[in-house]
Every structure is written in structure tokens, then in C-alpha cells.
PDB file of N, CA and C in Angstrom:
ATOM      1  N   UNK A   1      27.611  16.847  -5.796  1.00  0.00           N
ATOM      2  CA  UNK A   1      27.226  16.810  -4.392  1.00  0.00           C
ATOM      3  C   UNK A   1      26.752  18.199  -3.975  1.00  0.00           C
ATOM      4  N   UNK A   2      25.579  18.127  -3.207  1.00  0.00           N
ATOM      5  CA  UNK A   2      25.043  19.827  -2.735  1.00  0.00           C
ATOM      6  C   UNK A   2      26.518  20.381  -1.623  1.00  0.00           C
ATOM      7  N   UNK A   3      26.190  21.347  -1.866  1.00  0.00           N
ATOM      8  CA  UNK A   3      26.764  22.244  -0.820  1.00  0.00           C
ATOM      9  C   UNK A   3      26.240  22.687   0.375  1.00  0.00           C
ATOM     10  N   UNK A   4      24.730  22.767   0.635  1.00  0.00           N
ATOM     11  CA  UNK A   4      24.199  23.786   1.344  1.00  0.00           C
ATOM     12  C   UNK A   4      23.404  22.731   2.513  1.00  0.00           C
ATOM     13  N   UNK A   5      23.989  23.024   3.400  1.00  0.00           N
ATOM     14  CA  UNK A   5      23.580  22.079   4.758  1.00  0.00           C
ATOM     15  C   UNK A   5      21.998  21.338   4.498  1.00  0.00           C
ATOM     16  N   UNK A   6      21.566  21.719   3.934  1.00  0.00           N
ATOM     17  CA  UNK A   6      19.917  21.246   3.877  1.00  0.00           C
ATOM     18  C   UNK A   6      19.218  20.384   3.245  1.00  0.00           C
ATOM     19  N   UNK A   7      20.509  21.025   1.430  1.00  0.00           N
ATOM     20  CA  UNK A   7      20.340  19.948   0.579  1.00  0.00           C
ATOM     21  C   UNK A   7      21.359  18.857   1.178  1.00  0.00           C
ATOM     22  N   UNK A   8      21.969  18.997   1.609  1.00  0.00           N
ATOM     23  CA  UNK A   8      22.807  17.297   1.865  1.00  0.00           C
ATOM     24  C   UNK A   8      21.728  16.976   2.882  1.00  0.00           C
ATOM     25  N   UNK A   9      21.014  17.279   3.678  1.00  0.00           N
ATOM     26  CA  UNK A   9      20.094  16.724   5.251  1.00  0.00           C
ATOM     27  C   UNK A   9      19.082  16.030   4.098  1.00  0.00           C
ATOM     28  N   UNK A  10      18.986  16.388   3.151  1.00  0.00           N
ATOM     29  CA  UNK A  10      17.618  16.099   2.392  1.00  0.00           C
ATOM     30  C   UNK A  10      17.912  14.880   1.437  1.00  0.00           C
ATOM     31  N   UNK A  11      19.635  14.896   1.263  1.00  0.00           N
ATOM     32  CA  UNK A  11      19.901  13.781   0.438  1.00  0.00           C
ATOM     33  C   UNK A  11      19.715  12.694   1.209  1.00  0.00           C
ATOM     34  N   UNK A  12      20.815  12.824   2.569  1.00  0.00           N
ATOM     35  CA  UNK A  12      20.715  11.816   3.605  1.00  0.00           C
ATOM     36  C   UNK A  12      18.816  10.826   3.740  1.00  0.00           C
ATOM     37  N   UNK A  13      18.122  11.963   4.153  1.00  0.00           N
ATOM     38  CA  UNK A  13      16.867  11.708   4.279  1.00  0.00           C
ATOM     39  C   UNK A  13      16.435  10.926   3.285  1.00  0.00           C
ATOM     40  N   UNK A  14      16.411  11.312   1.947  1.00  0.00           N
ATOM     41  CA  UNK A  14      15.539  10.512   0.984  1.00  0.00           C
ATOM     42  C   UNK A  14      16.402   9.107   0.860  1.00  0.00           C
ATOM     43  N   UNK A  15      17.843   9.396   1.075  1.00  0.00           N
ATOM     44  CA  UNK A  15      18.338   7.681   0.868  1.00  0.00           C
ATOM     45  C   UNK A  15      17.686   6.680   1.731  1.00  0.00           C
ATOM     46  N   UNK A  16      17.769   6.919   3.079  1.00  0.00           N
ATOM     47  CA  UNK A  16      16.869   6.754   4.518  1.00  0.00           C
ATOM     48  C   UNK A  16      15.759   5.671   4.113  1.00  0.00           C
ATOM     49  N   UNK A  17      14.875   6.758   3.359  1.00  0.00           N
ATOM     50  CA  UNK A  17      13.207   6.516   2.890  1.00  0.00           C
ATOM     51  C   UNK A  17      13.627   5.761   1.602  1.00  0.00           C
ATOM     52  N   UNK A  18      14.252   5.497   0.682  1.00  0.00           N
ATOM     53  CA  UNK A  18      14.177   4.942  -0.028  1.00  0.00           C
ATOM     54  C   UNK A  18      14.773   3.731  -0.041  1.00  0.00           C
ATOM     55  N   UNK A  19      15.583   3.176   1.433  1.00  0.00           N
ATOM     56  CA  UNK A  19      15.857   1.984   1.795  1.00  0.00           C
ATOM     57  C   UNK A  19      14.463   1.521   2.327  1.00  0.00           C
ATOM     58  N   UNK A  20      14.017   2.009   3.301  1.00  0.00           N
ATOM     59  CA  UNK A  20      12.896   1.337   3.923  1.00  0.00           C
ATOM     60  C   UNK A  20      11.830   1.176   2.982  1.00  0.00           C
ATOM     61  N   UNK A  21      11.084   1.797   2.023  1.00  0.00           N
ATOM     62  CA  UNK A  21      10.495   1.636   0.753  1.00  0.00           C
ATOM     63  C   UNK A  21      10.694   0.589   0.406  1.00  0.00           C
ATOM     64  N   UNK A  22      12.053   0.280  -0.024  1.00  0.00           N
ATOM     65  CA  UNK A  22      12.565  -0.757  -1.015  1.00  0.00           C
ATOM     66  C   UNK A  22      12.471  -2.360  -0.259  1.00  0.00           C
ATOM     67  N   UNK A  23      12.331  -1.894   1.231  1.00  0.00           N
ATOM     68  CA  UNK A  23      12.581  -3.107   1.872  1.00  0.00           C
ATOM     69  C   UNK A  23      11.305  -3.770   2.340  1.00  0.00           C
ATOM     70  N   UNK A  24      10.027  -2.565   2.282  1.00  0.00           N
ATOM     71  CA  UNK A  24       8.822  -2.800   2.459  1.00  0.00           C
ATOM     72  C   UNK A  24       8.235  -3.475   1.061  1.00  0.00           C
ATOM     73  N   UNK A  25       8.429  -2.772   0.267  1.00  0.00           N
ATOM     74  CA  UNK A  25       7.992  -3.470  -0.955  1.00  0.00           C
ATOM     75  C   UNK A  25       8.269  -4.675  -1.505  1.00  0.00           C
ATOM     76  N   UNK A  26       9.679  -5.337  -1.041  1.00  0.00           N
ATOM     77  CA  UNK A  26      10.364  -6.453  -1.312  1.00  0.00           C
ATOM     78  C   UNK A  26       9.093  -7.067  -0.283  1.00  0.00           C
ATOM     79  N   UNK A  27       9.667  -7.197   0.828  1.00  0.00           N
ATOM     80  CA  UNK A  27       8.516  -7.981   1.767  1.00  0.00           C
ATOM     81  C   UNK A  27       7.088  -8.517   1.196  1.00  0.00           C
ATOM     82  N   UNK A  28       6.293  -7.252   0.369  1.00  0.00           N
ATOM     83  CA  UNK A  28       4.921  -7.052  -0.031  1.00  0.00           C
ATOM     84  C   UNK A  28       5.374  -8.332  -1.369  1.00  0.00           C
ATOM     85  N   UNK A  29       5.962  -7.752  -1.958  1.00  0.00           N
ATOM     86  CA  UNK A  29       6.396  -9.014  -3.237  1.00  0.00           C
ATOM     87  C   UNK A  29       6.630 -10.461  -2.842  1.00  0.00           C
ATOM     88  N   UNK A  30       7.638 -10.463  -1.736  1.00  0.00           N
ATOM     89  CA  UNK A  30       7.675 -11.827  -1.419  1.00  0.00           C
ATOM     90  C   UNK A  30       6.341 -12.799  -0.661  1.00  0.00           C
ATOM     91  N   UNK A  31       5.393 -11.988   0.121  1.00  0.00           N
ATOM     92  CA  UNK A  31       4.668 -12.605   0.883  1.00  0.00           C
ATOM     93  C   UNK A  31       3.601 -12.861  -0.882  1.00  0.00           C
ATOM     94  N   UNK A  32       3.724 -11.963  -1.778  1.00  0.00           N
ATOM     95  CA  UNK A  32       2.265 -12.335  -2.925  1.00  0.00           C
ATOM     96  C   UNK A  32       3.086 -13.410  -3.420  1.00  0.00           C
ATOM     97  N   UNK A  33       4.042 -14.066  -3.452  1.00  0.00           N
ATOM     98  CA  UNK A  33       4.760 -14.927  -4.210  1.00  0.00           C
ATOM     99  C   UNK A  33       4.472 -16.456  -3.839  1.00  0.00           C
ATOM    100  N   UNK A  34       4.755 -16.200  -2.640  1.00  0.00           N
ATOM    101  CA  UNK A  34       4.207 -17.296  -1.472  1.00  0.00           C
ATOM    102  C   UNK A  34       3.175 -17.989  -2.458  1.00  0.00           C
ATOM    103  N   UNK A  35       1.981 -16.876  -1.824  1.00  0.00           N
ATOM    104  CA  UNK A  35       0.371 -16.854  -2.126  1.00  0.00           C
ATOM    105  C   UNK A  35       0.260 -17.856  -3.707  1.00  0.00           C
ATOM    106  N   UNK A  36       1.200 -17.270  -4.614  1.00  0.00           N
ATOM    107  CA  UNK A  36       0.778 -17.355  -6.052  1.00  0.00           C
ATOM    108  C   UNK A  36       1.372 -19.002  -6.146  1.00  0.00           C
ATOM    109  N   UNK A  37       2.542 -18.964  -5.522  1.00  0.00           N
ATOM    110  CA  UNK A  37       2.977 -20.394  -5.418  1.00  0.00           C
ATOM    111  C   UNK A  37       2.197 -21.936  -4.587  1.00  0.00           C
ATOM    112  N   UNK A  38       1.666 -21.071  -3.367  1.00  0.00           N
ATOM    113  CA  UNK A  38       0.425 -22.381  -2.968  1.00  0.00           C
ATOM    114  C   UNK A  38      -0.524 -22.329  -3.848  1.00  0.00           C
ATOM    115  N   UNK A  39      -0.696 -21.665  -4.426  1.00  0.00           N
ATOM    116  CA  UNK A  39      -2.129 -21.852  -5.520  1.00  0.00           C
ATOM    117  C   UNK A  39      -1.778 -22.608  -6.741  1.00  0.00           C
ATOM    118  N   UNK A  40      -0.735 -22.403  -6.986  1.00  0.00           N
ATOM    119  CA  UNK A  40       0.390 -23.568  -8.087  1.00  0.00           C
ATOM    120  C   UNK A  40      -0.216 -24.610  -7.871  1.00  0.00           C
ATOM    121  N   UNK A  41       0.503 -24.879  -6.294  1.00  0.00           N
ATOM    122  CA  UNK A  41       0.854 -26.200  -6.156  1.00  0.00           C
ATOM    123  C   UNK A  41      -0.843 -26.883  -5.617  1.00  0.00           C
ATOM    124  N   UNK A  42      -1.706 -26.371  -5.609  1.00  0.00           N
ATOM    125  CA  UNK A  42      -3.069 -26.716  -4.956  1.00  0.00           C
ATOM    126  C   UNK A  42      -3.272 -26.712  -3.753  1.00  0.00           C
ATOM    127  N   UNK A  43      -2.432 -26.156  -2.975  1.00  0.00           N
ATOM    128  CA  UNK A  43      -2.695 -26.069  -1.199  1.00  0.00           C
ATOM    129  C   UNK A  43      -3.272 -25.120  -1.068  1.00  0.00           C
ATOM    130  N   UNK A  44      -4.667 -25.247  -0.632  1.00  0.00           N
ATOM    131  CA  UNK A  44      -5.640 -24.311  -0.225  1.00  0.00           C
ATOM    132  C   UNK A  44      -5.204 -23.769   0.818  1.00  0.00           C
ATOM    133  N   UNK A  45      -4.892 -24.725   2.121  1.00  0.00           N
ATOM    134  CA  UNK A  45      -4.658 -24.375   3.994  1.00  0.00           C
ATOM    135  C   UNK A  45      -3.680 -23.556   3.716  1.00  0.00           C
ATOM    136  N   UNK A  46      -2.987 -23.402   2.617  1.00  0.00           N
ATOM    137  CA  UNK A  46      -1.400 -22.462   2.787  1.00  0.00           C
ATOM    138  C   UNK A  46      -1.419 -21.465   2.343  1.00  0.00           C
ATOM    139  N   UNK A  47      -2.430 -21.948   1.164  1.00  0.00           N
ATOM    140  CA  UNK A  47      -2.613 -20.435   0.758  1.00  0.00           C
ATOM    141  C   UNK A  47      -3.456 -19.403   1.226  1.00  0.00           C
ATOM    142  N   UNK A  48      -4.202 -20.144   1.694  1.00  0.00           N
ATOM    143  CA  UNK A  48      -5.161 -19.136   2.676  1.00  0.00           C
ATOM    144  C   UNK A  48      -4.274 -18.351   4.160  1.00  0.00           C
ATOM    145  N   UNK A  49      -3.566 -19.535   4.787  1.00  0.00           N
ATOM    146  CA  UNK A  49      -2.651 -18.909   5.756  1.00  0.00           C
ATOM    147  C   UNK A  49      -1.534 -17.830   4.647  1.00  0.00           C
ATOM    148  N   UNK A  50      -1.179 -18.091   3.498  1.00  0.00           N
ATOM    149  CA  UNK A  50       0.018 -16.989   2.672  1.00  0.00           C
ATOM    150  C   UNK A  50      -0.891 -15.661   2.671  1.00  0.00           C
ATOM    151  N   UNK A  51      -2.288 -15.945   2.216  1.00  0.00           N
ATOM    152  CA  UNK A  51      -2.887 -14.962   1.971  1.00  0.00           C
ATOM    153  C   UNK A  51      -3.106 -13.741   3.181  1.00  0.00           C
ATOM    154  N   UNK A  52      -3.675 -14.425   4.462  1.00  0.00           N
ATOM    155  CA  UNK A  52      -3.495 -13.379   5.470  1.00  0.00           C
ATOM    156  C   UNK A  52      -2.193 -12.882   5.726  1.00  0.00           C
ATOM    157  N   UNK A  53      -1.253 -13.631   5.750  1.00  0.00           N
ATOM    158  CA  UNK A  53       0.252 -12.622   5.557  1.00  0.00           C
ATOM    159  C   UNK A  53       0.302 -11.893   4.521  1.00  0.00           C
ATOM    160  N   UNK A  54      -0.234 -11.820   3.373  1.00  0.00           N
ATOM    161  CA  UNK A  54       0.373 -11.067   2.310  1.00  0.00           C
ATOM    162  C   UNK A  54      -0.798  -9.768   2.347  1.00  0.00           C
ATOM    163  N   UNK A  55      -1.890  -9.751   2.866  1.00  0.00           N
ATOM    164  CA  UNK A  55      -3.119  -9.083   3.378  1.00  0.00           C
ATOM    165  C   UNK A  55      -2.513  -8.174   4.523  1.00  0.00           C
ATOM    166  N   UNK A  56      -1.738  -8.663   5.139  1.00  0.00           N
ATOM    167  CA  UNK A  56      -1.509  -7.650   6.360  1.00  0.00           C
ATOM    168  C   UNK A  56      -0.111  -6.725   5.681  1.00  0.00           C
ATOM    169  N   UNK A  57       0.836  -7.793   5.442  1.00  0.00           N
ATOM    170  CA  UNK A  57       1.936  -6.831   4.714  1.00  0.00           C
ATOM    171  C   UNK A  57       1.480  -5.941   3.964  1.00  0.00           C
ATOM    172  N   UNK A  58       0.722  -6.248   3.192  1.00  0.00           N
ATOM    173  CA  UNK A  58       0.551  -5.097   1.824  1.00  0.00           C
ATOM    174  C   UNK A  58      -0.599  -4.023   2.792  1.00  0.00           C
ATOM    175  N   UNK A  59      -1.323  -4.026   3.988  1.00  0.00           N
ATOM    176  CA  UNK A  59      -2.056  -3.212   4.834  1.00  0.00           C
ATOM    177  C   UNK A  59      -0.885  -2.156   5.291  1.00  0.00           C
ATOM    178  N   UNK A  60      -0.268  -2.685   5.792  1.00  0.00           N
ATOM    179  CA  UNK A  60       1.168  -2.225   6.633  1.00  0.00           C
ATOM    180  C   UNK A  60       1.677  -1.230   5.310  1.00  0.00           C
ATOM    181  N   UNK A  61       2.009  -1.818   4.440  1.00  0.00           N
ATOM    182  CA  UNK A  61       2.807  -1.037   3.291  1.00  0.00           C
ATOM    183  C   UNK A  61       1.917   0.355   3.243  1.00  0.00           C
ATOM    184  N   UNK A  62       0.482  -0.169   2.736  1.00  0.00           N
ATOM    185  CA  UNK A  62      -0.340   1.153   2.628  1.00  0.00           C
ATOM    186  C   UNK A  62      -0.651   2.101   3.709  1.00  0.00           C
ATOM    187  N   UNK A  63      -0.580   1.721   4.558  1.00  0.00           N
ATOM    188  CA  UNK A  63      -0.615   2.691   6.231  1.00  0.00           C
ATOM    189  C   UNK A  63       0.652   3.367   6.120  1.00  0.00           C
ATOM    190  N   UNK A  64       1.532   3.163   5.783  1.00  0.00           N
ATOM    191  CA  UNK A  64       2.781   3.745   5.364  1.00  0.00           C
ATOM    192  C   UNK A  64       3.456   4.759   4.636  1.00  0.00           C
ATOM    193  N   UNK A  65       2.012   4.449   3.382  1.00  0.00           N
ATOM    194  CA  UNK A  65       2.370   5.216   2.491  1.00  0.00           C
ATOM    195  C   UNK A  65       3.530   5.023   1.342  1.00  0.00           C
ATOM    196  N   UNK A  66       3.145   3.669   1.206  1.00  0.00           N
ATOM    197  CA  UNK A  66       4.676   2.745   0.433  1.00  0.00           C
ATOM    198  C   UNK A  66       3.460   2.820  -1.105  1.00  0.00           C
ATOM    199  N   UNK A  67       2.142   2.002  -0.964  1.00  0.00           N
ATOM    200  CA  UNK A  67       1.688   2.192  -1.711  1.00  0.00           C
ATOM    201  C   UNK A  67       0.333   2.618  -1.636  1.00  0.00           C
ATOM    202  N   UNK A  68      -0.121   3.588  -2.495  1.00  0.00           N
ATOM    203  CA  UNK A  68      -1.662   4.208  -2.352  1.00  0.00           C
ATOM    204  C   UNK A  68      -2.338   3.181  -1.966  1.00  0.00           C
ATOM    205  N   UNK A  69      -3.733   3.687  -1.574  1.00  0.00           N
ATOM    206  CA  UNK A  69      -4.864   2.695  -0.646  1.00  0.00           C
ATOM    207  C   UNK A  69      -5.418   2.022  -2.143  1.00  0.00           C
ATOM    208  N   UNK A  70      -6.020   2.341  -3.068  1.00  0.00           N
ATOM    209  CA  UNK A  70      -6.087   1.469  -4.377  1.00  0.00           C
ATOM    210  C   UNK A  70      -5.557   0.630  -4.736  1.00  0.00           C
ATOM    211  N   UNK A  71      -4.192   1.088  -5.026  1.00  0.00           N
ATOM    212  CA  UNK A  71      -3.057   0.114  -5.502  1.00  0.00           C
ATOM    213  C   UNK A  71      -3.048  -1.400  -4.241  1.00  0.00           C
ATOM    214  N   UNK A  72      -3.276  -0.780  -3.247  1.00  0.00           N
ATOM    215  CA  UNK A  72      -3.167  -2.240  -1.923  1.00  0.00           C
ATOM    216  C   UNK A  72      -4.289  -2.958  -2.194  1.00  0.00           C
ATOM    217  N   UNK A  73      -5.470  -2.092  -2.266  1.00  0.00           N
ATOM    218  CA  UNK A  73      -6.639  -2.713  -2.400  1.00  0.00           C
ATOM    219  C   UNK A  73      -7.037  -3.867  -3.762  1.00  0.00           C
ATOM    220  N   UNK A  74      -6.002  -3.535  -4.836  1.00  0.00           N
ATOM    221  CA  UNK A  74      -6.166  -3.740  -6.029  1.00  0.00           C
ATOM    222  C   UNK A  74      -5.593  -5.114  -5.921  1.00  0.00           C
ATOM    223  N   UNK A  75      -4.395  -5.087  -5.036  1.00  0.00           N
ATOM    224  CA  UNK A  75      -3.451  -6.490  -4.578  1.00  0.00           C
ATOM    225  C   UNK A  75      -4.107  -7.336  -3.826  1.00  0.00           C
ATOM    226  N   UNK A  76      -5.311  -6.834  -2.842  1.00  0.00           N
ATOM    227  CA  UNK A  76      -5.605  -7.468  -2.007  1.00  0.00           C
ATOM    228  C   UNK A  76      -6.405  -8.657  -2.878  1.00  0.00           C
ATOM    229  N   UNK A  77      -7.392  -8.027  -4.049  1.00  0.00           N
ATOM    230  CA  UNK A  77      -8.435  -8.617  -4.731  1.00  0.00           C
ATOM    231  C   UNK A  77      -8.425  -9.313  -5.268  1.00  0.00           C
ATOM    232  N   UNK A  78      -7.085  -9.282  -5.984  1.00  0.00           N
ATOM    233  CA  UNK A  78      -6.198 -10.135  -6.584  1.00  0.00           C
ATOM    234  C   UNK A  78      -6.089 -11.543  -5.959  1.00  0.00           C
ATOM    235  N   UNK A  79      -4.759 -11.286  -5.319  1.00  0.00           N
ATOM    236  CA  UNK A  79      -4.786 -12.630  -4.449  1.00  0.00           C
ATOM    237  C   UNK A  79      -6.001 -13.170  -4.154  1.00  0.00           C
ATOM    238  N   UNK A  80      -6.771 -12.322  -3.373  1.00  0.00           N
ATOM    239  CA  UNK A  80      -8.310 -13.004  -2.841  1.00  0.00           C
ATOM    240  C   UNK A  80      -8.848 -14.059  -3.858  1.00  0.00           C
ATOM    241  N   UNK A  81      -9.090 -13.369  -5.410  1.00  0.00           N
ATOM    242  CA  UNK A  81      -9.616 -13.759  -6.028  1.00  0.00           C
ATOM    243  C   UNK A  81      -8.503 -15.070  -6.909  1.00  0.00           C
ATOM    244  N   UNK A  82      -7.376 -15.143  -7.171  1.00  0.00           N
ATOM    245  CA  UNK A  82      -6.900 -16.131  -6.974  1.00  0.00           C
ATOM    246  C   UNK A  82      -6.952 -17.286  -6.179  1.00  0.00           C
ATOM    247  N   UNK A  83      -7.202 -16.938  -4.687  1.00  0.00           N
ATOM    248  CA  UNK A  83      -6.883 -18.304  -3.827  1.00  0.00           C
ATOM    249  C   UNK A  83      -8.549 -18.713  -3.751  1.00  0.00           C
ATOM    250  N   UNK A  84      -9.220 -18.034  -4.125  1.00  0.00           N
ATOM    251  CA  UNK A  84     -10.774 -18.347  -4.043  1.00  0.00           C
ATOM    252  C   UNK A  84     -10.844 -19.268  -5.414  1.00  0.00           C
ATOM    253  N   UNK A  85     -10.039 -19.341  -6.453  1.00  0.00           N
ATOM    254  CA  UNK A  85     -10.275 -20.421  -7.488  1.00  0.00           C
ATOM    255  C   UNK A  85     -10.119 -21.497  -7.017  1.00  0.00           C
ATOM    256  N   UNK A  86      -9.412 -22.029  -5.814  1.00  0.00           N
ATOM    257  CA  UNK A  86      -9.508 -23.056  -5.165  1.00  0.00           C
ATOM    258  C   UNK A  86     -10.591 -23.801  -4.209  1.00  0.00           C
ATOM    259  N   UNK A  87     -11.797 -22.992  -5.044  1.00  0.00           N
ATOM    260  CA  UNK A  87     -12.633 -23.871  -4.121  1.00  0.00           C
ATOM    261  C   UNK A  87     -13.532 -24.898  -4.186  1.00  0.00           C
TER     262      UNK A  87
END
């Protein structure tokens, strides 16, 4: 354990950030899961509605700084290009 008032402010802090991280990213995972699962099952209307949720979460994440603007962008294309095999 630190000793020095700053390093403990700094431990506190990163635990902080690394709950909300963990809880943003869960979110981002669960809404692409959705997505991957209406496309399973052949529901276009759902997956297209999963898809704008999982489009805004993973926006949100990257405005955040949870994950680089690539990496979101890379997710976005993904899905896109998944639920677009349904057409």
C-alpha cells in the first residue's frame, strides 16, 4: 500500500475509472450481442432497432475515451455490415 497522500488519491482514482470503464464496456458488449443475436435469429426490424443502440453505446464509449475513435468505428462497420446481410 503507498504511503504518500497522492499515491493513495491516485489509487483511489484509477479504481474509480476502472469501474466505470468496465461498466461502459460491458454495456458496449452487451448491446453488440443483442445485434449478433437478431441476425441469428433473422429479425431484420430488431436488429436494425439493436443496431442503433449498439451505434450510440459504442459512440458514447468513444466520446469517453473507453475506446479509441478506430476501434468504435471498426465496431460500428461490423455490425453495420452484419445486419446489412439481411437484406
Amino acid at each position: 500500500m503507498a504511503n504518500i497522500k497522492s499515491a493513495k488519491k491516485r489509487i483511489l482514482v484509477t479504481q474509480t475509472k476502472t469501474a466505470r470503464n468496465k461498466s461502459i464496456k460491458s454495456a458496449v458488449k452487451t448491446a453488440m450481442k443483442k445485434v449478433e443475436a437478431a441476425v441469428e435469429a433473422k429479425n431484420k426490424e430488431e436488429a436494425q432497432a439493436a443496431l442503433t443502440a449498439a451505434i450510440s453505446a459504442i459512440s458514447k464509449a468513444a466520446s469517453k475515451g473507453v475506446y479509441h475513435k478506430n476501434n468504435a468505428a471498426r465496431k460500428v462497420s461490423r455490425l453495420t455490415k452484419l445486419v446489412n446481410t439481411l437484406a
